[in-house]
N, C-alpha and C. Protein backbone atom coordinates (compact mmCIF):
# COMPACT_ATOMS: atom_id res chain seq x y z
N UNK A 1 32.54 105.01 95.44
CA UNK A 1 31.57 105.24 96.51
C UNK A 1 31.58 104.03 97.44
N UNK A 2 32.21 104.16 98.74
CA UNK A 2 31.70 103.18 99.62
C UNK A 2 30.80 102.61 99.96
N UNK A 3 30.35 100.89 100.09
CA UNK A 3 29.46 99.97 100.13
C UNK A 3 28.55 101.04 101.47
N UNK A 4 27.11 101.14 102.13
CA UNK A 4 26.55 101.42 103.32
C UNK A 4 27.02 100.48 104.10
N UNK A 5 27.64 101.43 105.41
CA UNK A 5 28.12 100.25 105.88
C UNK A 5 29.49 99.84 106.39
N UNK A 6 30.52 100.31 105.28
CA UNK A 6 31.75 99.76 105.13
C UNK A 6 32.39 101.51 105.65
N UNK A 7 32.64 101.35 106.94
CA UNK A 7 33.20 102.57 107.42
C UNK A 7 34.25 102.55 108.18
N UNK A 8 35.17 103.39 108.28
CA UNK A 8 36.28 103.75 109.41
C UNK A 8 35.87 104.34 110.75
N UNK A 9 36.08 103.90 111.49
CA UNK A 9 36.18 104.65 113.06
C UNK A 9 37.18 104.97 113.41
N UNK A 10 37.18 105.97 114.11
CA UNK A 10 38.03 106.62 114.65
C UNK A 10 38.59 106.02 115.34
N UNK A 11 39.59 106.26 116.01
CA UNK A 11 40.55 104.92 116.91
C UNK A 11 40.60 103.61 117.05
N UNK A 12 39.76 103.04 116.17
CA UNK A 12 39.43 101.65 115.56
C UNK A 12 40.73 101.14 115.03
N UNK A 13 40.52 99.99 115.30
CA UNK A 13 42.21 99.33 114.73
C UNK A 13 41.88 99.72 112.92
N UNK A 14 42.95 99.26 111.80
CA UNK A 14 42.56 99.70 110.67
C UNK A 14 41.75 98.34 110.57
N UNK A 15 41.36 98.34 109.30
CA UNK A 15 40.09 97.23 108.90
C UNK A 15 41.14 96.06 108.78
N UNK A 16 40.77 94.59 108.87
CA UNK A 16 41.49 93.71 108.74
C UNK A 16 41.94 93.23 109.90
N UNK A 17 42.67 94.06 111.00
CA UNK A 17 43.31 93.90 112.20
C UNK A 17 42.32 93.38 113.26
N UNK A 18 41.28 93.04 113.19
CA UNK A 18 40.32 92.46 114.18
C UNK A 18 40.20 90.83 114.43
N UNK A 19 40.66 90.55 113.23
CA UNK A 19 40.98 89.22 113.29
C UNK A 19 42.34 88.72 114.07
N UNK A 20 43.54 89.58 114.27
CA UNK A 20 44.41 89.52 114.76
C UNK A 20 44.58 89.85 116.11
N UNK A 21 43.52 91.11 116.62
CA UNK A 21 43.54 91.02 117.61
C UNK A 21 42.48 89.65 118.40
N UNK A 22 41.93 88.95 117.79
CA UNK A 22 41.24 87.94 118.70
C UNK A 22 42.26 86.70 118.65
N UNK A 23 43.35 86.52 117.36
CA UNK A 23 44.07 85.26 117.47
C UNK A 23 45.07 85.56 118.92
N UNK A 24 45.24 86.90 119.28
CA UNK A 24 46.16 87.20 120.64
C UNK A 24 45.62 86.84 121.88
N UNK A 25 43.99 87.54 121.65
CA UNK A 25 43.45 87.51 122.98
C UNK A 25 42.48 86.37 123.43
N UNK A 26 42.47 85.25 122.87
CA UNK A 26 42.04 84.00 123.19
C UNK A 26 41.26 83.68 124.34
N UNK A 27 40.40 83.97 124.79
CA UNK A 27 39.78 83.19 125.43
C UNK A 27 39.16 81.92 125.47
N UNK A 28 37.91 81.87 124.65
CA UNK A 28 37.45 80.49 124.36
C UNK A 28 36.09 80.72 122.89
N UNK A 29 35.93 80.25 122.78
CA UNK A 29 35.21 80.06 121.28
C UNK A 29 33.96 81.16 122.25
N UNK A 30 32.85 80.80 122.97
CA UNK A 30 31.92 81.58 123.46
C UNK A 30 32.75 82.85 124.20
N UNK A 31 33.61 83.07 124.31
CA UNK A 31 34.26 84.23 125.41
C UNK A 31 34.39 85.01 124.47
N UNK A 32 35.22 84.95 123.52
CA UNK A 32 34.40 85.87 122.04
C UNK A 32 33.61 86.83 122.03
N UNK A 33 32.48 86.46 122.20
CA UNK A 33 31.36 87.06 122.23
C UNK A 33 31.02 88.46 122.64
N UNK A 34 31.48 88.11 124.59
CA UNK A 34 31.06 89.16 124.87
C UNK A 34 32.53 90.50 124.55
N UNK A 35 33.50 90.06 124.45
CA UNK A 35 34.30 90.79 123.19
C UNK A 35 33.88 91.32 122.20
N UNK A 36 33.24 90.94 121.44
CA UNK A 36 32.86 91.61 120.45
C UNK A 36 31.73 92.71 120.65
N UNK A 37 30.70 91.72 121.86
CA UNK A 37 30.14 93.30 122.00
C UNK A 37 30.58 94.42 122.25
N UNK A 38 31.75 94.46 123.19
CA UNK A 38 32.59 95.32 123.64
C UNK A 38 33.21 96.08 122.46
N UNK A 39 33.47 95.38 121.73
CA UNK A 39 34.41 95.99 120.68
C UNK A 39 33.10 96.76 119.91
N UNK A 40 31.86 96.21 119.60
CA UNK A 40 31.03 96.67 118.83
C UNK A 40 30.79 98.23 119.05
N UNK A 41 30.40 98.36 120.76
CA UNK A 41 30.15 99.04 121.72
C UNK A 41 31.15 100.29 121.13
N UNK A 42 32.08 100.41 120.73
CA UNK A 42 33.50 101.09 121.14
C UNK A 42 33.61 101.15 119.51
N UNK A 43 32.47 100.92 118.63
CA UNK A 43 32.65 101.86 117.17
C UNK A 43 33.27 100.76 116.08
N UNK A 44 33.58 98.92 116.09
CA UNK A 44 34.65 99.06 114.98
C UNK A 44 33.31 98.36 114.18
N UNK A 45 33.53 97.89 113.24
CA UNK A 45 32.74 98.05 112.16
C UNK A 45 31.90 96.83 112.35
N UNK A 46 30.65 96.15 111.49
CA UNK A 46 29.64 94.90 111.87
C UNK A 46 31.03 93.96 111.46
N UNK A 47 31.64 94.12 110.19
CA UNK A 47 32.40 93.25 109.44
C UNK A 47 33.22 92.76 110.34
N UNK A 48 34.08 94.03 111.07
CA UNK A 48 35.11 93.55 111.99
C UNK A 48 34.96 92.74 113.01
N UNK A 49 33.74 92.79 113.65
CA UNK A 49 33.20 92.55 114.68
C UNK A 49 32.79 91.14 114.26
N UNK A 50 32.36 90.84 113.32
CA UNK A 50 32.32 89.49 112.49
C UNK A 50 33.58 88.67 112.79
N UNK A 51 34.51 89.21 112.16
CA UNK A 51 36.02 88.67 111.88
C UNK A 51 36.46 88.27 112.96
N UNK A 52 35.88 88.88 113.96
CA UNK A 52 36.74 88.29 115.31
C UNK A 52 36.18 87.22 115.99
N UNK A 53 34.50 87.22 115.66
CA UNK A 53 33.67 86.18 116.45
C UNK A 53 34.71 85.22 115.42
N UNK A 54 34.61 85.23 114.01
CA UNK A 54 34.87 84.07 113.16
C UNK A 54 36.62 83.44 113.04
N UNK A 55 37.35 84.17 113.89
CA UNK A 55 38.88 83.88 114.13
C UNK A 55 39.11 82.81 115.29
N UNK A 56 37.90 82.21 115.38
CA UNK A 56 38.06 81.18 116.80
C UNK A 56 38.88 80.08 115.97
N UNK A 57 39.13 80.00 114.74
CA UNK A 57 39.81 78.73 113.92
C UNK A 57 41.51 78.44 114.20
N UNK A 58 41.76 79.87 114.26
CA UNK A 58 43.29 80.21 114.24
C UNK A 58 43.80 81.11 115.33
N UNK A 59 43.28 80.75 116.78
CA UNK A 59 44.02 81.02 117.73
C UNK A 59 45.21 80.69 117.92
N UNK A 60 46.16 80.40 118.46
CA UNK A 60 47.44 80.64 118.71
C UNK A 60 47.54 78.73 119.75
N UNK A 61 46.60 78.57 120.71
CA UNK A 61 46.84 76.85 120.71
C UNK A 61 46.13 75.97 119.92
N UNK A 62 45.22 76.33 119.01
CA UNK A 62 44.67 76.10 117.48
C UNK A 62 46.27 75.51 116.49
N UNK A 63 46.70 76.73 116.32
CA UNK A 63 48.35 76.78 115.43
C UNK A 63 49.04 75.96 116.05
N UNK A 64 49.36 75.96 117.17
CA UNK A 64 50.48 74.84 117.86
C UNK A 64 49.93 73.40 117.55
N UNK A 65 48.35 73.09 117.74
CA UNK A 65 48.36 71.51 117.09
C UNK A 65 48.39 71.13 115.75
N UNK A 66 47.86 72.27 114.91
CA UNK A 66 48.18 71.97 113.72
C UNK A 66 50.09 71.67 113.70
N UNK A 67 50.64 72.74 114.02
CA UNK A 67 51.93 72.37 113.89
C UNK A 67 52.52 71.34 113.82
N UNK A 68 51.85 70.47 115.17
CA UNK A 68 52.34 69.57 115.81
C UNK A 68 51.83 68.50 114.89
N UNK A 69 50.53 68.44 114.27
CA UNK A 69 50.18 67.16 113.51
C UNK A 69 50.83 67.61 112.14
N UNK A 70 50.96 68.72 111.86
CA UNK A 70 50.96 68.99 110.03
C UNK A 70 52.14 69.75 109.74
N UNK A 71 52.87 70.12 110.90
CA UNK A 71 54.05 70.71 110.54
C UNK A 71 54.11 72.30 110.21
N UNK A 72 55.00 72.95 110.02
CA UNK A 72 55.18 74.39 109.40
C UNK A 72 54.42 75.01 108.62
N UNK A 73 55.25 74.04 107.50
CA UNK A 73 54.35 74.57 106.50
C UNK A 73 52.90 74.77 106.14
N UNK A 74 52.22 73.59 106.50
CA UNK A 74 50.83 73.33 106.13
C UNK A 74 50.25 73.89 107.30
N UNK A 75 51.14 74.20 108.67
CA UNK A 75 49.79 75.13 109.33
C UNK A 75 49.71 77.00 109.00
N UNK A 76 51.48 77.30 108.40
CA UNK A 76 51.15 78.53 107.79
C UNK A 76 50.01 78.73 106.77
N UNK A 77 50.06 77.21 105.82
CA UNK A 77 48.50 77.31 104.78
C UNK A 77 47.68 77.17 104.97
N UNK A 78 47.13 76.63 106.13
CA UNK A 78 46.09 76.35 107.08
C UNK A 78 45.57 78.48 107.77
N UNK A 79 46.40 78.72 108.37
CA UNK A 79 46.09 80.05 109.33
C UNK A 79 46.20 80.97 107.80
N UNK A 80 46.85 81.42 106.88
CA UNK A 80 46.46 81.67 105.73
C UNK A 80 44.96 81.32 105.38
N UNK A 81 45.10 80.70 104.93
CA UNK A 81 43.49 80.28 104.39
C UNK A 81 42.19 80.63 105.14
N UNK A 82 42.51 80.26 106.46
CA UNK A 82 41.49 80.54 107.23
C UNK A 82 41.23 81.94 107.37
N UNK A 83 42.37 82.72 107.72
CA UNK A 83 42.57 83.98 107.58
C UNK A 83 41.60 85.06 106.91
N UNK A 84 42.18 84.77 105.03
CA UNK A 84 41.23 85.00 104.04
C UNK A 84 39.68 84.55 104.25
N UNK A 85 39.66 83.72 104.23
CA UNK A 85 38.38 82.86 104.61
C UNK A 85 37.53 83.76 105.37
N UNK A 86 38.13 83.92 106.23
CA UNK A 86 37.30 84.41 107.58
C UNK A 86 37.18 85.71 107.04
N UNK A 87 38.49 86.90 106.95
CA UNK A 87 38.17 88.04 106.49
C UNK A 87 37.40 88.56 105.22
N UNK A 88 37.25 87.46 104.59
CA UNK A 88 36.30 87.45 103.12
C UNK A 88 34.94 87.53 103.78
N UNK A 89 34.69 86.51 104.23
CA UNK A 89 32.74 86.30 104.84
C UNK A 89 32.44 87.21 105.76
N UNK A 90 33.28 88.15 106.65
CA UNK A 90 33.21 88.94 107.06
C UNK A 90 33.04 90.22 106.27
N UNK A 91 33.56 90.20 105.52
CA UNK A 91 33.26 91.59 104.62
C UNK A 91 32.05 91.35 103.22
N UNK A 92 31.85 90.18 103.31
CA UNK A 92 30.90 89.81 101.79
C UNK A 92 29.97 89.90 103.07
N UNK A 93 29.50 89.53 104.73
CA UNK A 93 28.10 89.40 105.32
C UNK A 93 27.81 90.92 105.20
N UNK A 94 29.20 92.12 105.90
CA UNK A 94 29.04 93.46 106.40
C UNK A 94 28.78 94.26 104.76
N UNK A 95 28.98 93.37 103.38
CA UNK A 95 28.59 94.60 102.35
C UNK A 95 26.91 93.81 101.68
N UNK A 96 26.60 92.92 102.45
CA UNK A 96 25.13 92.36 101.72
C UNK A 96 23.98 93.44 102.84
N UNK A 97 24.80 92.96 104.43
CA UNK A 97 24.13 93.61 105.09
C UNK A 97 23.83 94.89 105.32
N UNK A 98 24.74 96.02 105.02
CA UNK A 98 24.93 97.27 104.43
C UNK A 98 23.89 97.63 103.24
N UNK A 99 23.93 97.08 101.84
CA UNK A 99 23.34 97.49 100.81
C UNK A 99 21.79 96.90 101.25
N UNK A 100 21.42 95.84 102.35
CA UNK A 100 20.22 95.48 102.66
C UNK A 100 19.67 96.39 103.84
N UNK A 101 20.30 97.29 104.75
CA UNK A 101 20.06 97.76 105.43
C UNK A 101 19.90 97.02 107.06
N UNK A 102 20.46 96.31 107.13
CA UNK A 102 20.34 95.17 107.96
C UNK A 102 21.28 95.69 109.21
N UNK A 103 22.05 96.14 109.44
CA UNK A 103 23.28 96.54 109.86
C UNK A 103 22.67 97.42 111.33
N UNK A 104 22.79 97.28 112.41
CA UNK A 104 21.57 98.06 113.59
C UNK A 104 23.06 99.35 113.59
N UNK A 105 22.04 100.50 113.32
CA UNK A 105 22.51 102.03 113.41
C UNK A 105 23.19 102.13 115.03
N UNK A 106 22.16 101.59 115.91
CA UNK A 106 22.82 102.04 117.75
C UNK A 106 23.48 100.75 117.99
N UNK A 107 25.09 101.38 118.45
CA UNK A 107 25.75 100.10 119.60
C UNK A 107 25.49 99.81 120.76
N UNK A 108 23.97 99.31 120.94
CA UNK A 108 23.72 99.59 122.64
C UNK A 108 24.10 98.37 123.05
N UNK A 109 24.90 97.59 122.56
CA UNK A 109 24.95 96.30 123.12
C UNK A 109 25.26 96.09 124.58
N UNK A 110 24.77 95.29 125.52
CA UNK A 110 24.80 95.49 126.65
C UNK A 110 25.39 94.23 127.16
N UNK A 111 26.95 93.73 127.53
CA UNK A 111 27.34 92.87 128.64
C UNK A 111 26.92 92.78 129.81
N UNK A 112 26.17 91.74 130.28
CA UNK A 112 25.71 92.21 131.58
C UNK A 112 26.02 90.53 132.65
N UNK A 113 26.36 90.30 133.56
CA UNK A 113 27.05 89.70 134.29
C UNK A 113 26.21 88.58 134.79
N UNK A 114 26.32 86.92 134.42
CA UNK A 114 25.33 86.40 134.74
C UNK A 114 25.54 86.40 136.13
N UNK A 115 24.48 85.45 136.62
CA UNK A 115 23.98 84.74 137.72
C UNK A 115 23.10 83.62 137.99
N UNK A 116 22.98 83.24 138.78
CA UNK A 116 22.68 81.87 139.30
C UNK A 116 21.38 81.55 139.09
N UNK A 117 20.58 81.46 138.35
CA UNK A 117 19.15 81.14 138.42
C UNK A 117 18.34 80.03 138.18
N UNK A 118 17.46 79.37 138.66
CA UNK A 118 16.96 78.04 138.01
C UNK A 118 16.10 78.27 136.79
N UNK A 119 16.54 77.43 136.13
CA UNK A 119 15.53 77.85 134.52
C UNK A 119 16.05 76.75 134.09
N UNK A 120 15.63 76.34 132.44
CA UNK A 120 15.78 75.57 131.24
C UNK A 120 16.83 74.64 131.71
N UNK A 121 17.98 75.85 131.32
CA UNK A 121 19.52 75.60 131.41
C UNK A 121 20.26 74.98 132.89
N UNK A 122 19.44 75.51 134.19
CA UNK A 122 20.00 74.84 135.11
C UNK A 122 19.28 73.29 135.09
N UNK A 123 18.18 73.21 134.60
CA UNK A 123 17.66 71.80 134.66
C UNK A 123 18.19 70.77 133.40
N UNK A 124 18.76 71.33 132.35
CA UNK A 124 19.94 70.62 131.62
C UNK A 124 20.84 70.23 132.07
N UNK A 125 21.43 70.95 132.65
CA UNK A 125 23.04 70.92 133.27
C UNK A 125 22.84 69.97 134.04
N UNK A 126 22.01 69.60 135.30
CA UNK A 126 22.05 68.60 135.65
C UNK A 126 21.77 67.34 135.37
N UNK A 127 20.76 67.37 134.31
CA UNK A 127 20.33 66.27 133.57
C UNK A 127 21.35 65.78 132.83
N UNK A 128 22.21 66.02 132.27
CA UNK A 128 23.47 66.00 131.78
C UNK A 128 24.72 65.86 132.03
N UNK A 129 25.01 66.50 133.24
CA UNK A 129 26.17 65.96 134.17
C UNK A 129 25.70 64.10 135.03
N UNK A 130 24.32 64.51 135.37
CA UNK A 130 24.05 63.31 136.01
C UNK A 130 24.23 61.79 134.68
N UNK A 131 24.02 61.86 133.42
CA UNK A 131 24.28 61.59 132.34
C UNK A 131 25.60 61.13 132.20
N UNK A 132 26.62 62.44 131.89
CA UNK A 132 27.85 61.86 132.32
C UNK A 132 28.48 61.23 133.29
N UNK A 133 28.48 61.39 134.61
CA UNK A 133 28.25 60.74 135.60
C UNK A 133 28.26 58.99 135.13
N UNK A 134 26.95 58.79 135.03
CA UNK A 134 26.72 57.00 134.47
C UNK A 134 27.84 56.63 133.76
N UNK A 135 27.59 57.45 132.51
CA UNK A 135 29.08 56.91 131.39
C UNK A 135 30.32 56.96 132.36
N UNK A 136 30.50 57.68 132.75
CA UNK A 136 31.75 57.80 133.31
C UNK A 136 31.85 56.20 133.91
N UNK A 137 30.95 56.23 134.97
CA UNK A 137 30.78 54.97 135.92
C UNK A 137 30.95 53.72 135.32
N UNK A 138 29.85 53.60 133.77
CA UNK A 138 29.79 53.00 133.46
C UNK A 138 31.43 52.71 132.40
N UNK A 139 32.11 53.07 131.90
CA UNK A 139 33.58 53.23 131.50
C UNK A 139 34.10 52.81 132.06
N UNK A 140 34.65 52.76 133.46
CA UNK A 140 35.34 52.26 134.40
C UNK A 140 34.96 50.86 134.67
N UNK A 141 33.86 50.64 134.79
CA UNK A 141 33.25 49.09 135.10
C UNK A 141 33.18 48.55 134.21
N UNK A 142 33.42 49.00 132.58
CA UNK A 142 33.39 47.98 131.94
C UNK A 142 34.70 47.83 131.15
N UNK A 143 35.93 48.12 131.61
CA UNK A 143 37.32 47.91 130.98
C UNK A 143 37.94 48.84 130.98
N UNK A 144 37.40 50.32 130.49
CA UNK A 144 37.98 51.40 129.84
C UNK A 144 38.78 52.25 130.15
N UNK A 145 39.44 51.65 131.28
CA UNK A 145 40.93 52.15 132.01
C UNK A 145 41.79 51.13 130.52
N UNK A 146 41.48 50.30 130.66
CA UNK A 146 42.54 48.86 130.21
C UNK A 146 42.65 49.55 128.46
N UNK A 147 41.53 49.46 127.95
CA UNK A 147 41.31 50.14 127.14
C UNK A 147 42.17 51.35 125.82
N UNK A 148 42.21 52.37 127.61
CA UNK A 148 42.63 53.85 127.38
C UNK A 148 44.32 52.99 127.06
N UNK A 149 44.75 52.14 128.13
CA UNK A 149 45.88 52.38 127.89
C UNK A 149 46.58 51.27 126.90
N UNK A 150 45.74 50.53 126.07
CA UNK A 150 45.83 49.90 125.15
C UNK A 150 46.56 51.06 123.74
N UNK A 151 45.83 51.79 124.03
CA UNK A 151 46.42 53.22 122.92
C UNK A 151 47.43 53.57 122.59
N UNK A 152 48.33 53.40 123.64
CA UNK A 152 49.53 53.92 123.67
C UNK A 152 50.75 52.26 123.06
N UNK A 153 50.05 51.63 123.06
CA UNK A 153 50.72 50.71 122.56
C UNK A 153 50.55 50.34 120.90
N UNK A 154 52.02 50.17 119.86
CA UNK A 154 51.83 49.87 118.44
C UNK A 154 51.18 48.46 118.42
N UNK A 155 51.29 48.42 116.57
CA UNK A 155 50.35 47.28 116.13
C UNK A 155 51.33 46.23 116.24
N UNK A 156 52.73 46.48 116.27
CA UNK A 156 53.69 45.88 116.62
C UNK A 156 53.86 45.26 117.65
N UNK A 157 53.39 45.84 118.84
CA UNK A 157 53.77 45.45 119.91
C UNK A 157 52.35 44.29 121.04
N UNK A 158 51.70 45.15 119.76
CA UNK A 158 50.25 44.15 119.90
C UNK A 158 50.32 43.15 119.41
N UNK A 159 50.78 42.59 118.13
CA UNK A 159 50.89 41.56 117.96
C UNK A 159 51.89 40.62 118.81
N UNK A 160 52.75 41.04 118.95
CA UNK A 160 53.74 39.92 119.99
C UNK A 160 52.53 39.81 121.23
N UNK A 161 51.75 40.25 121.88
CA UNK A 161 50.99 40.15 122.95
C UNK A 161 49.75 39.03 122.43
N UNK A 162 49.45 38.53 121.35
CA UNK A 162 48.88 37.14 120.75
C UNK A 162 47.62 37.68 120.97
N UNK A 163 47.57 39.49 120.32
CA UNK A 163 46.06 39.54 120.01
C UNK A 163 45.68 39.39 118.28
């Protein structure tokens, strides 16, 4: 007897494949989102719909730095793991939430297109850019060009320089 909950849709990718379609379609960790409502919208399951918010780990320029720091192998065990990972908590949230009844019966989820308004968030944003701003200013005036490009130089090559 199937968990409440744990269902097939009709033209729904099969179960599992939701995670794969978000490692393709990459946008950005919040761009997600309104994806998934979409997808919610359009029948595929809470779980799936889970799996994809939770696949922001193992996007596709995610994999290329692992590569690049850890090599082949360890980022195939890396996107593996995460993989499972992700498709596990996705299906252990969609069968607690199922047998709890938790799971909302209507997909009315609604994308709806922001706009420009003053509130909370516009009075952050500036408080915060103006914020960065200083640091920034303040970075520059106090070395942190000299700094940045101290980085690129070994411990080797630092020492001959009589630091």
């Amino acid at each position: 007897m199937p968990l409440p909950g744990l269902h097939a849709v009709k033209g729904a990718p099969p179960r599992g494949h939701q995670p794969l379609i978000s490692v393709i379609s990459f946008v950005c960790s919040i761009g997600n989102v309104p994806l998934a409502a979409v997808l919610w919208n359009g029948g595929i399951s809470f779980g799936g719909v889970l799996a994809f918010i939770f696949a922001d780990l193992i996007v596709l320029p995610i994999l290329n730095i692992y590569r690049k720091y850890y090599g082949w192998r360890m980022t195939a065990f890396l996107a593996v793991t995460f993989y499972v990972a992700m498709a596990g908590a996705a299906l252990v949230v969609e069968a607690v939430f199922g047998v709890l009844g938790l799971i909302p019966h209507d997909s009315a989820a609604q994308v709806v297109e922001a706009s420009i308004s003053l509130n909370y968030t516009t009075v952050l944003n500036v408080v915060f850019l103006t914020l960065a701003a200083v640091l920034v200013w303040r970075f520059l005036r106090t070395g942190g060009r000299g700094m940045l490009a101290m980085m690129d130089i070994t411990p080797e090559e630092m020492s001959g320089m009589g630091a």
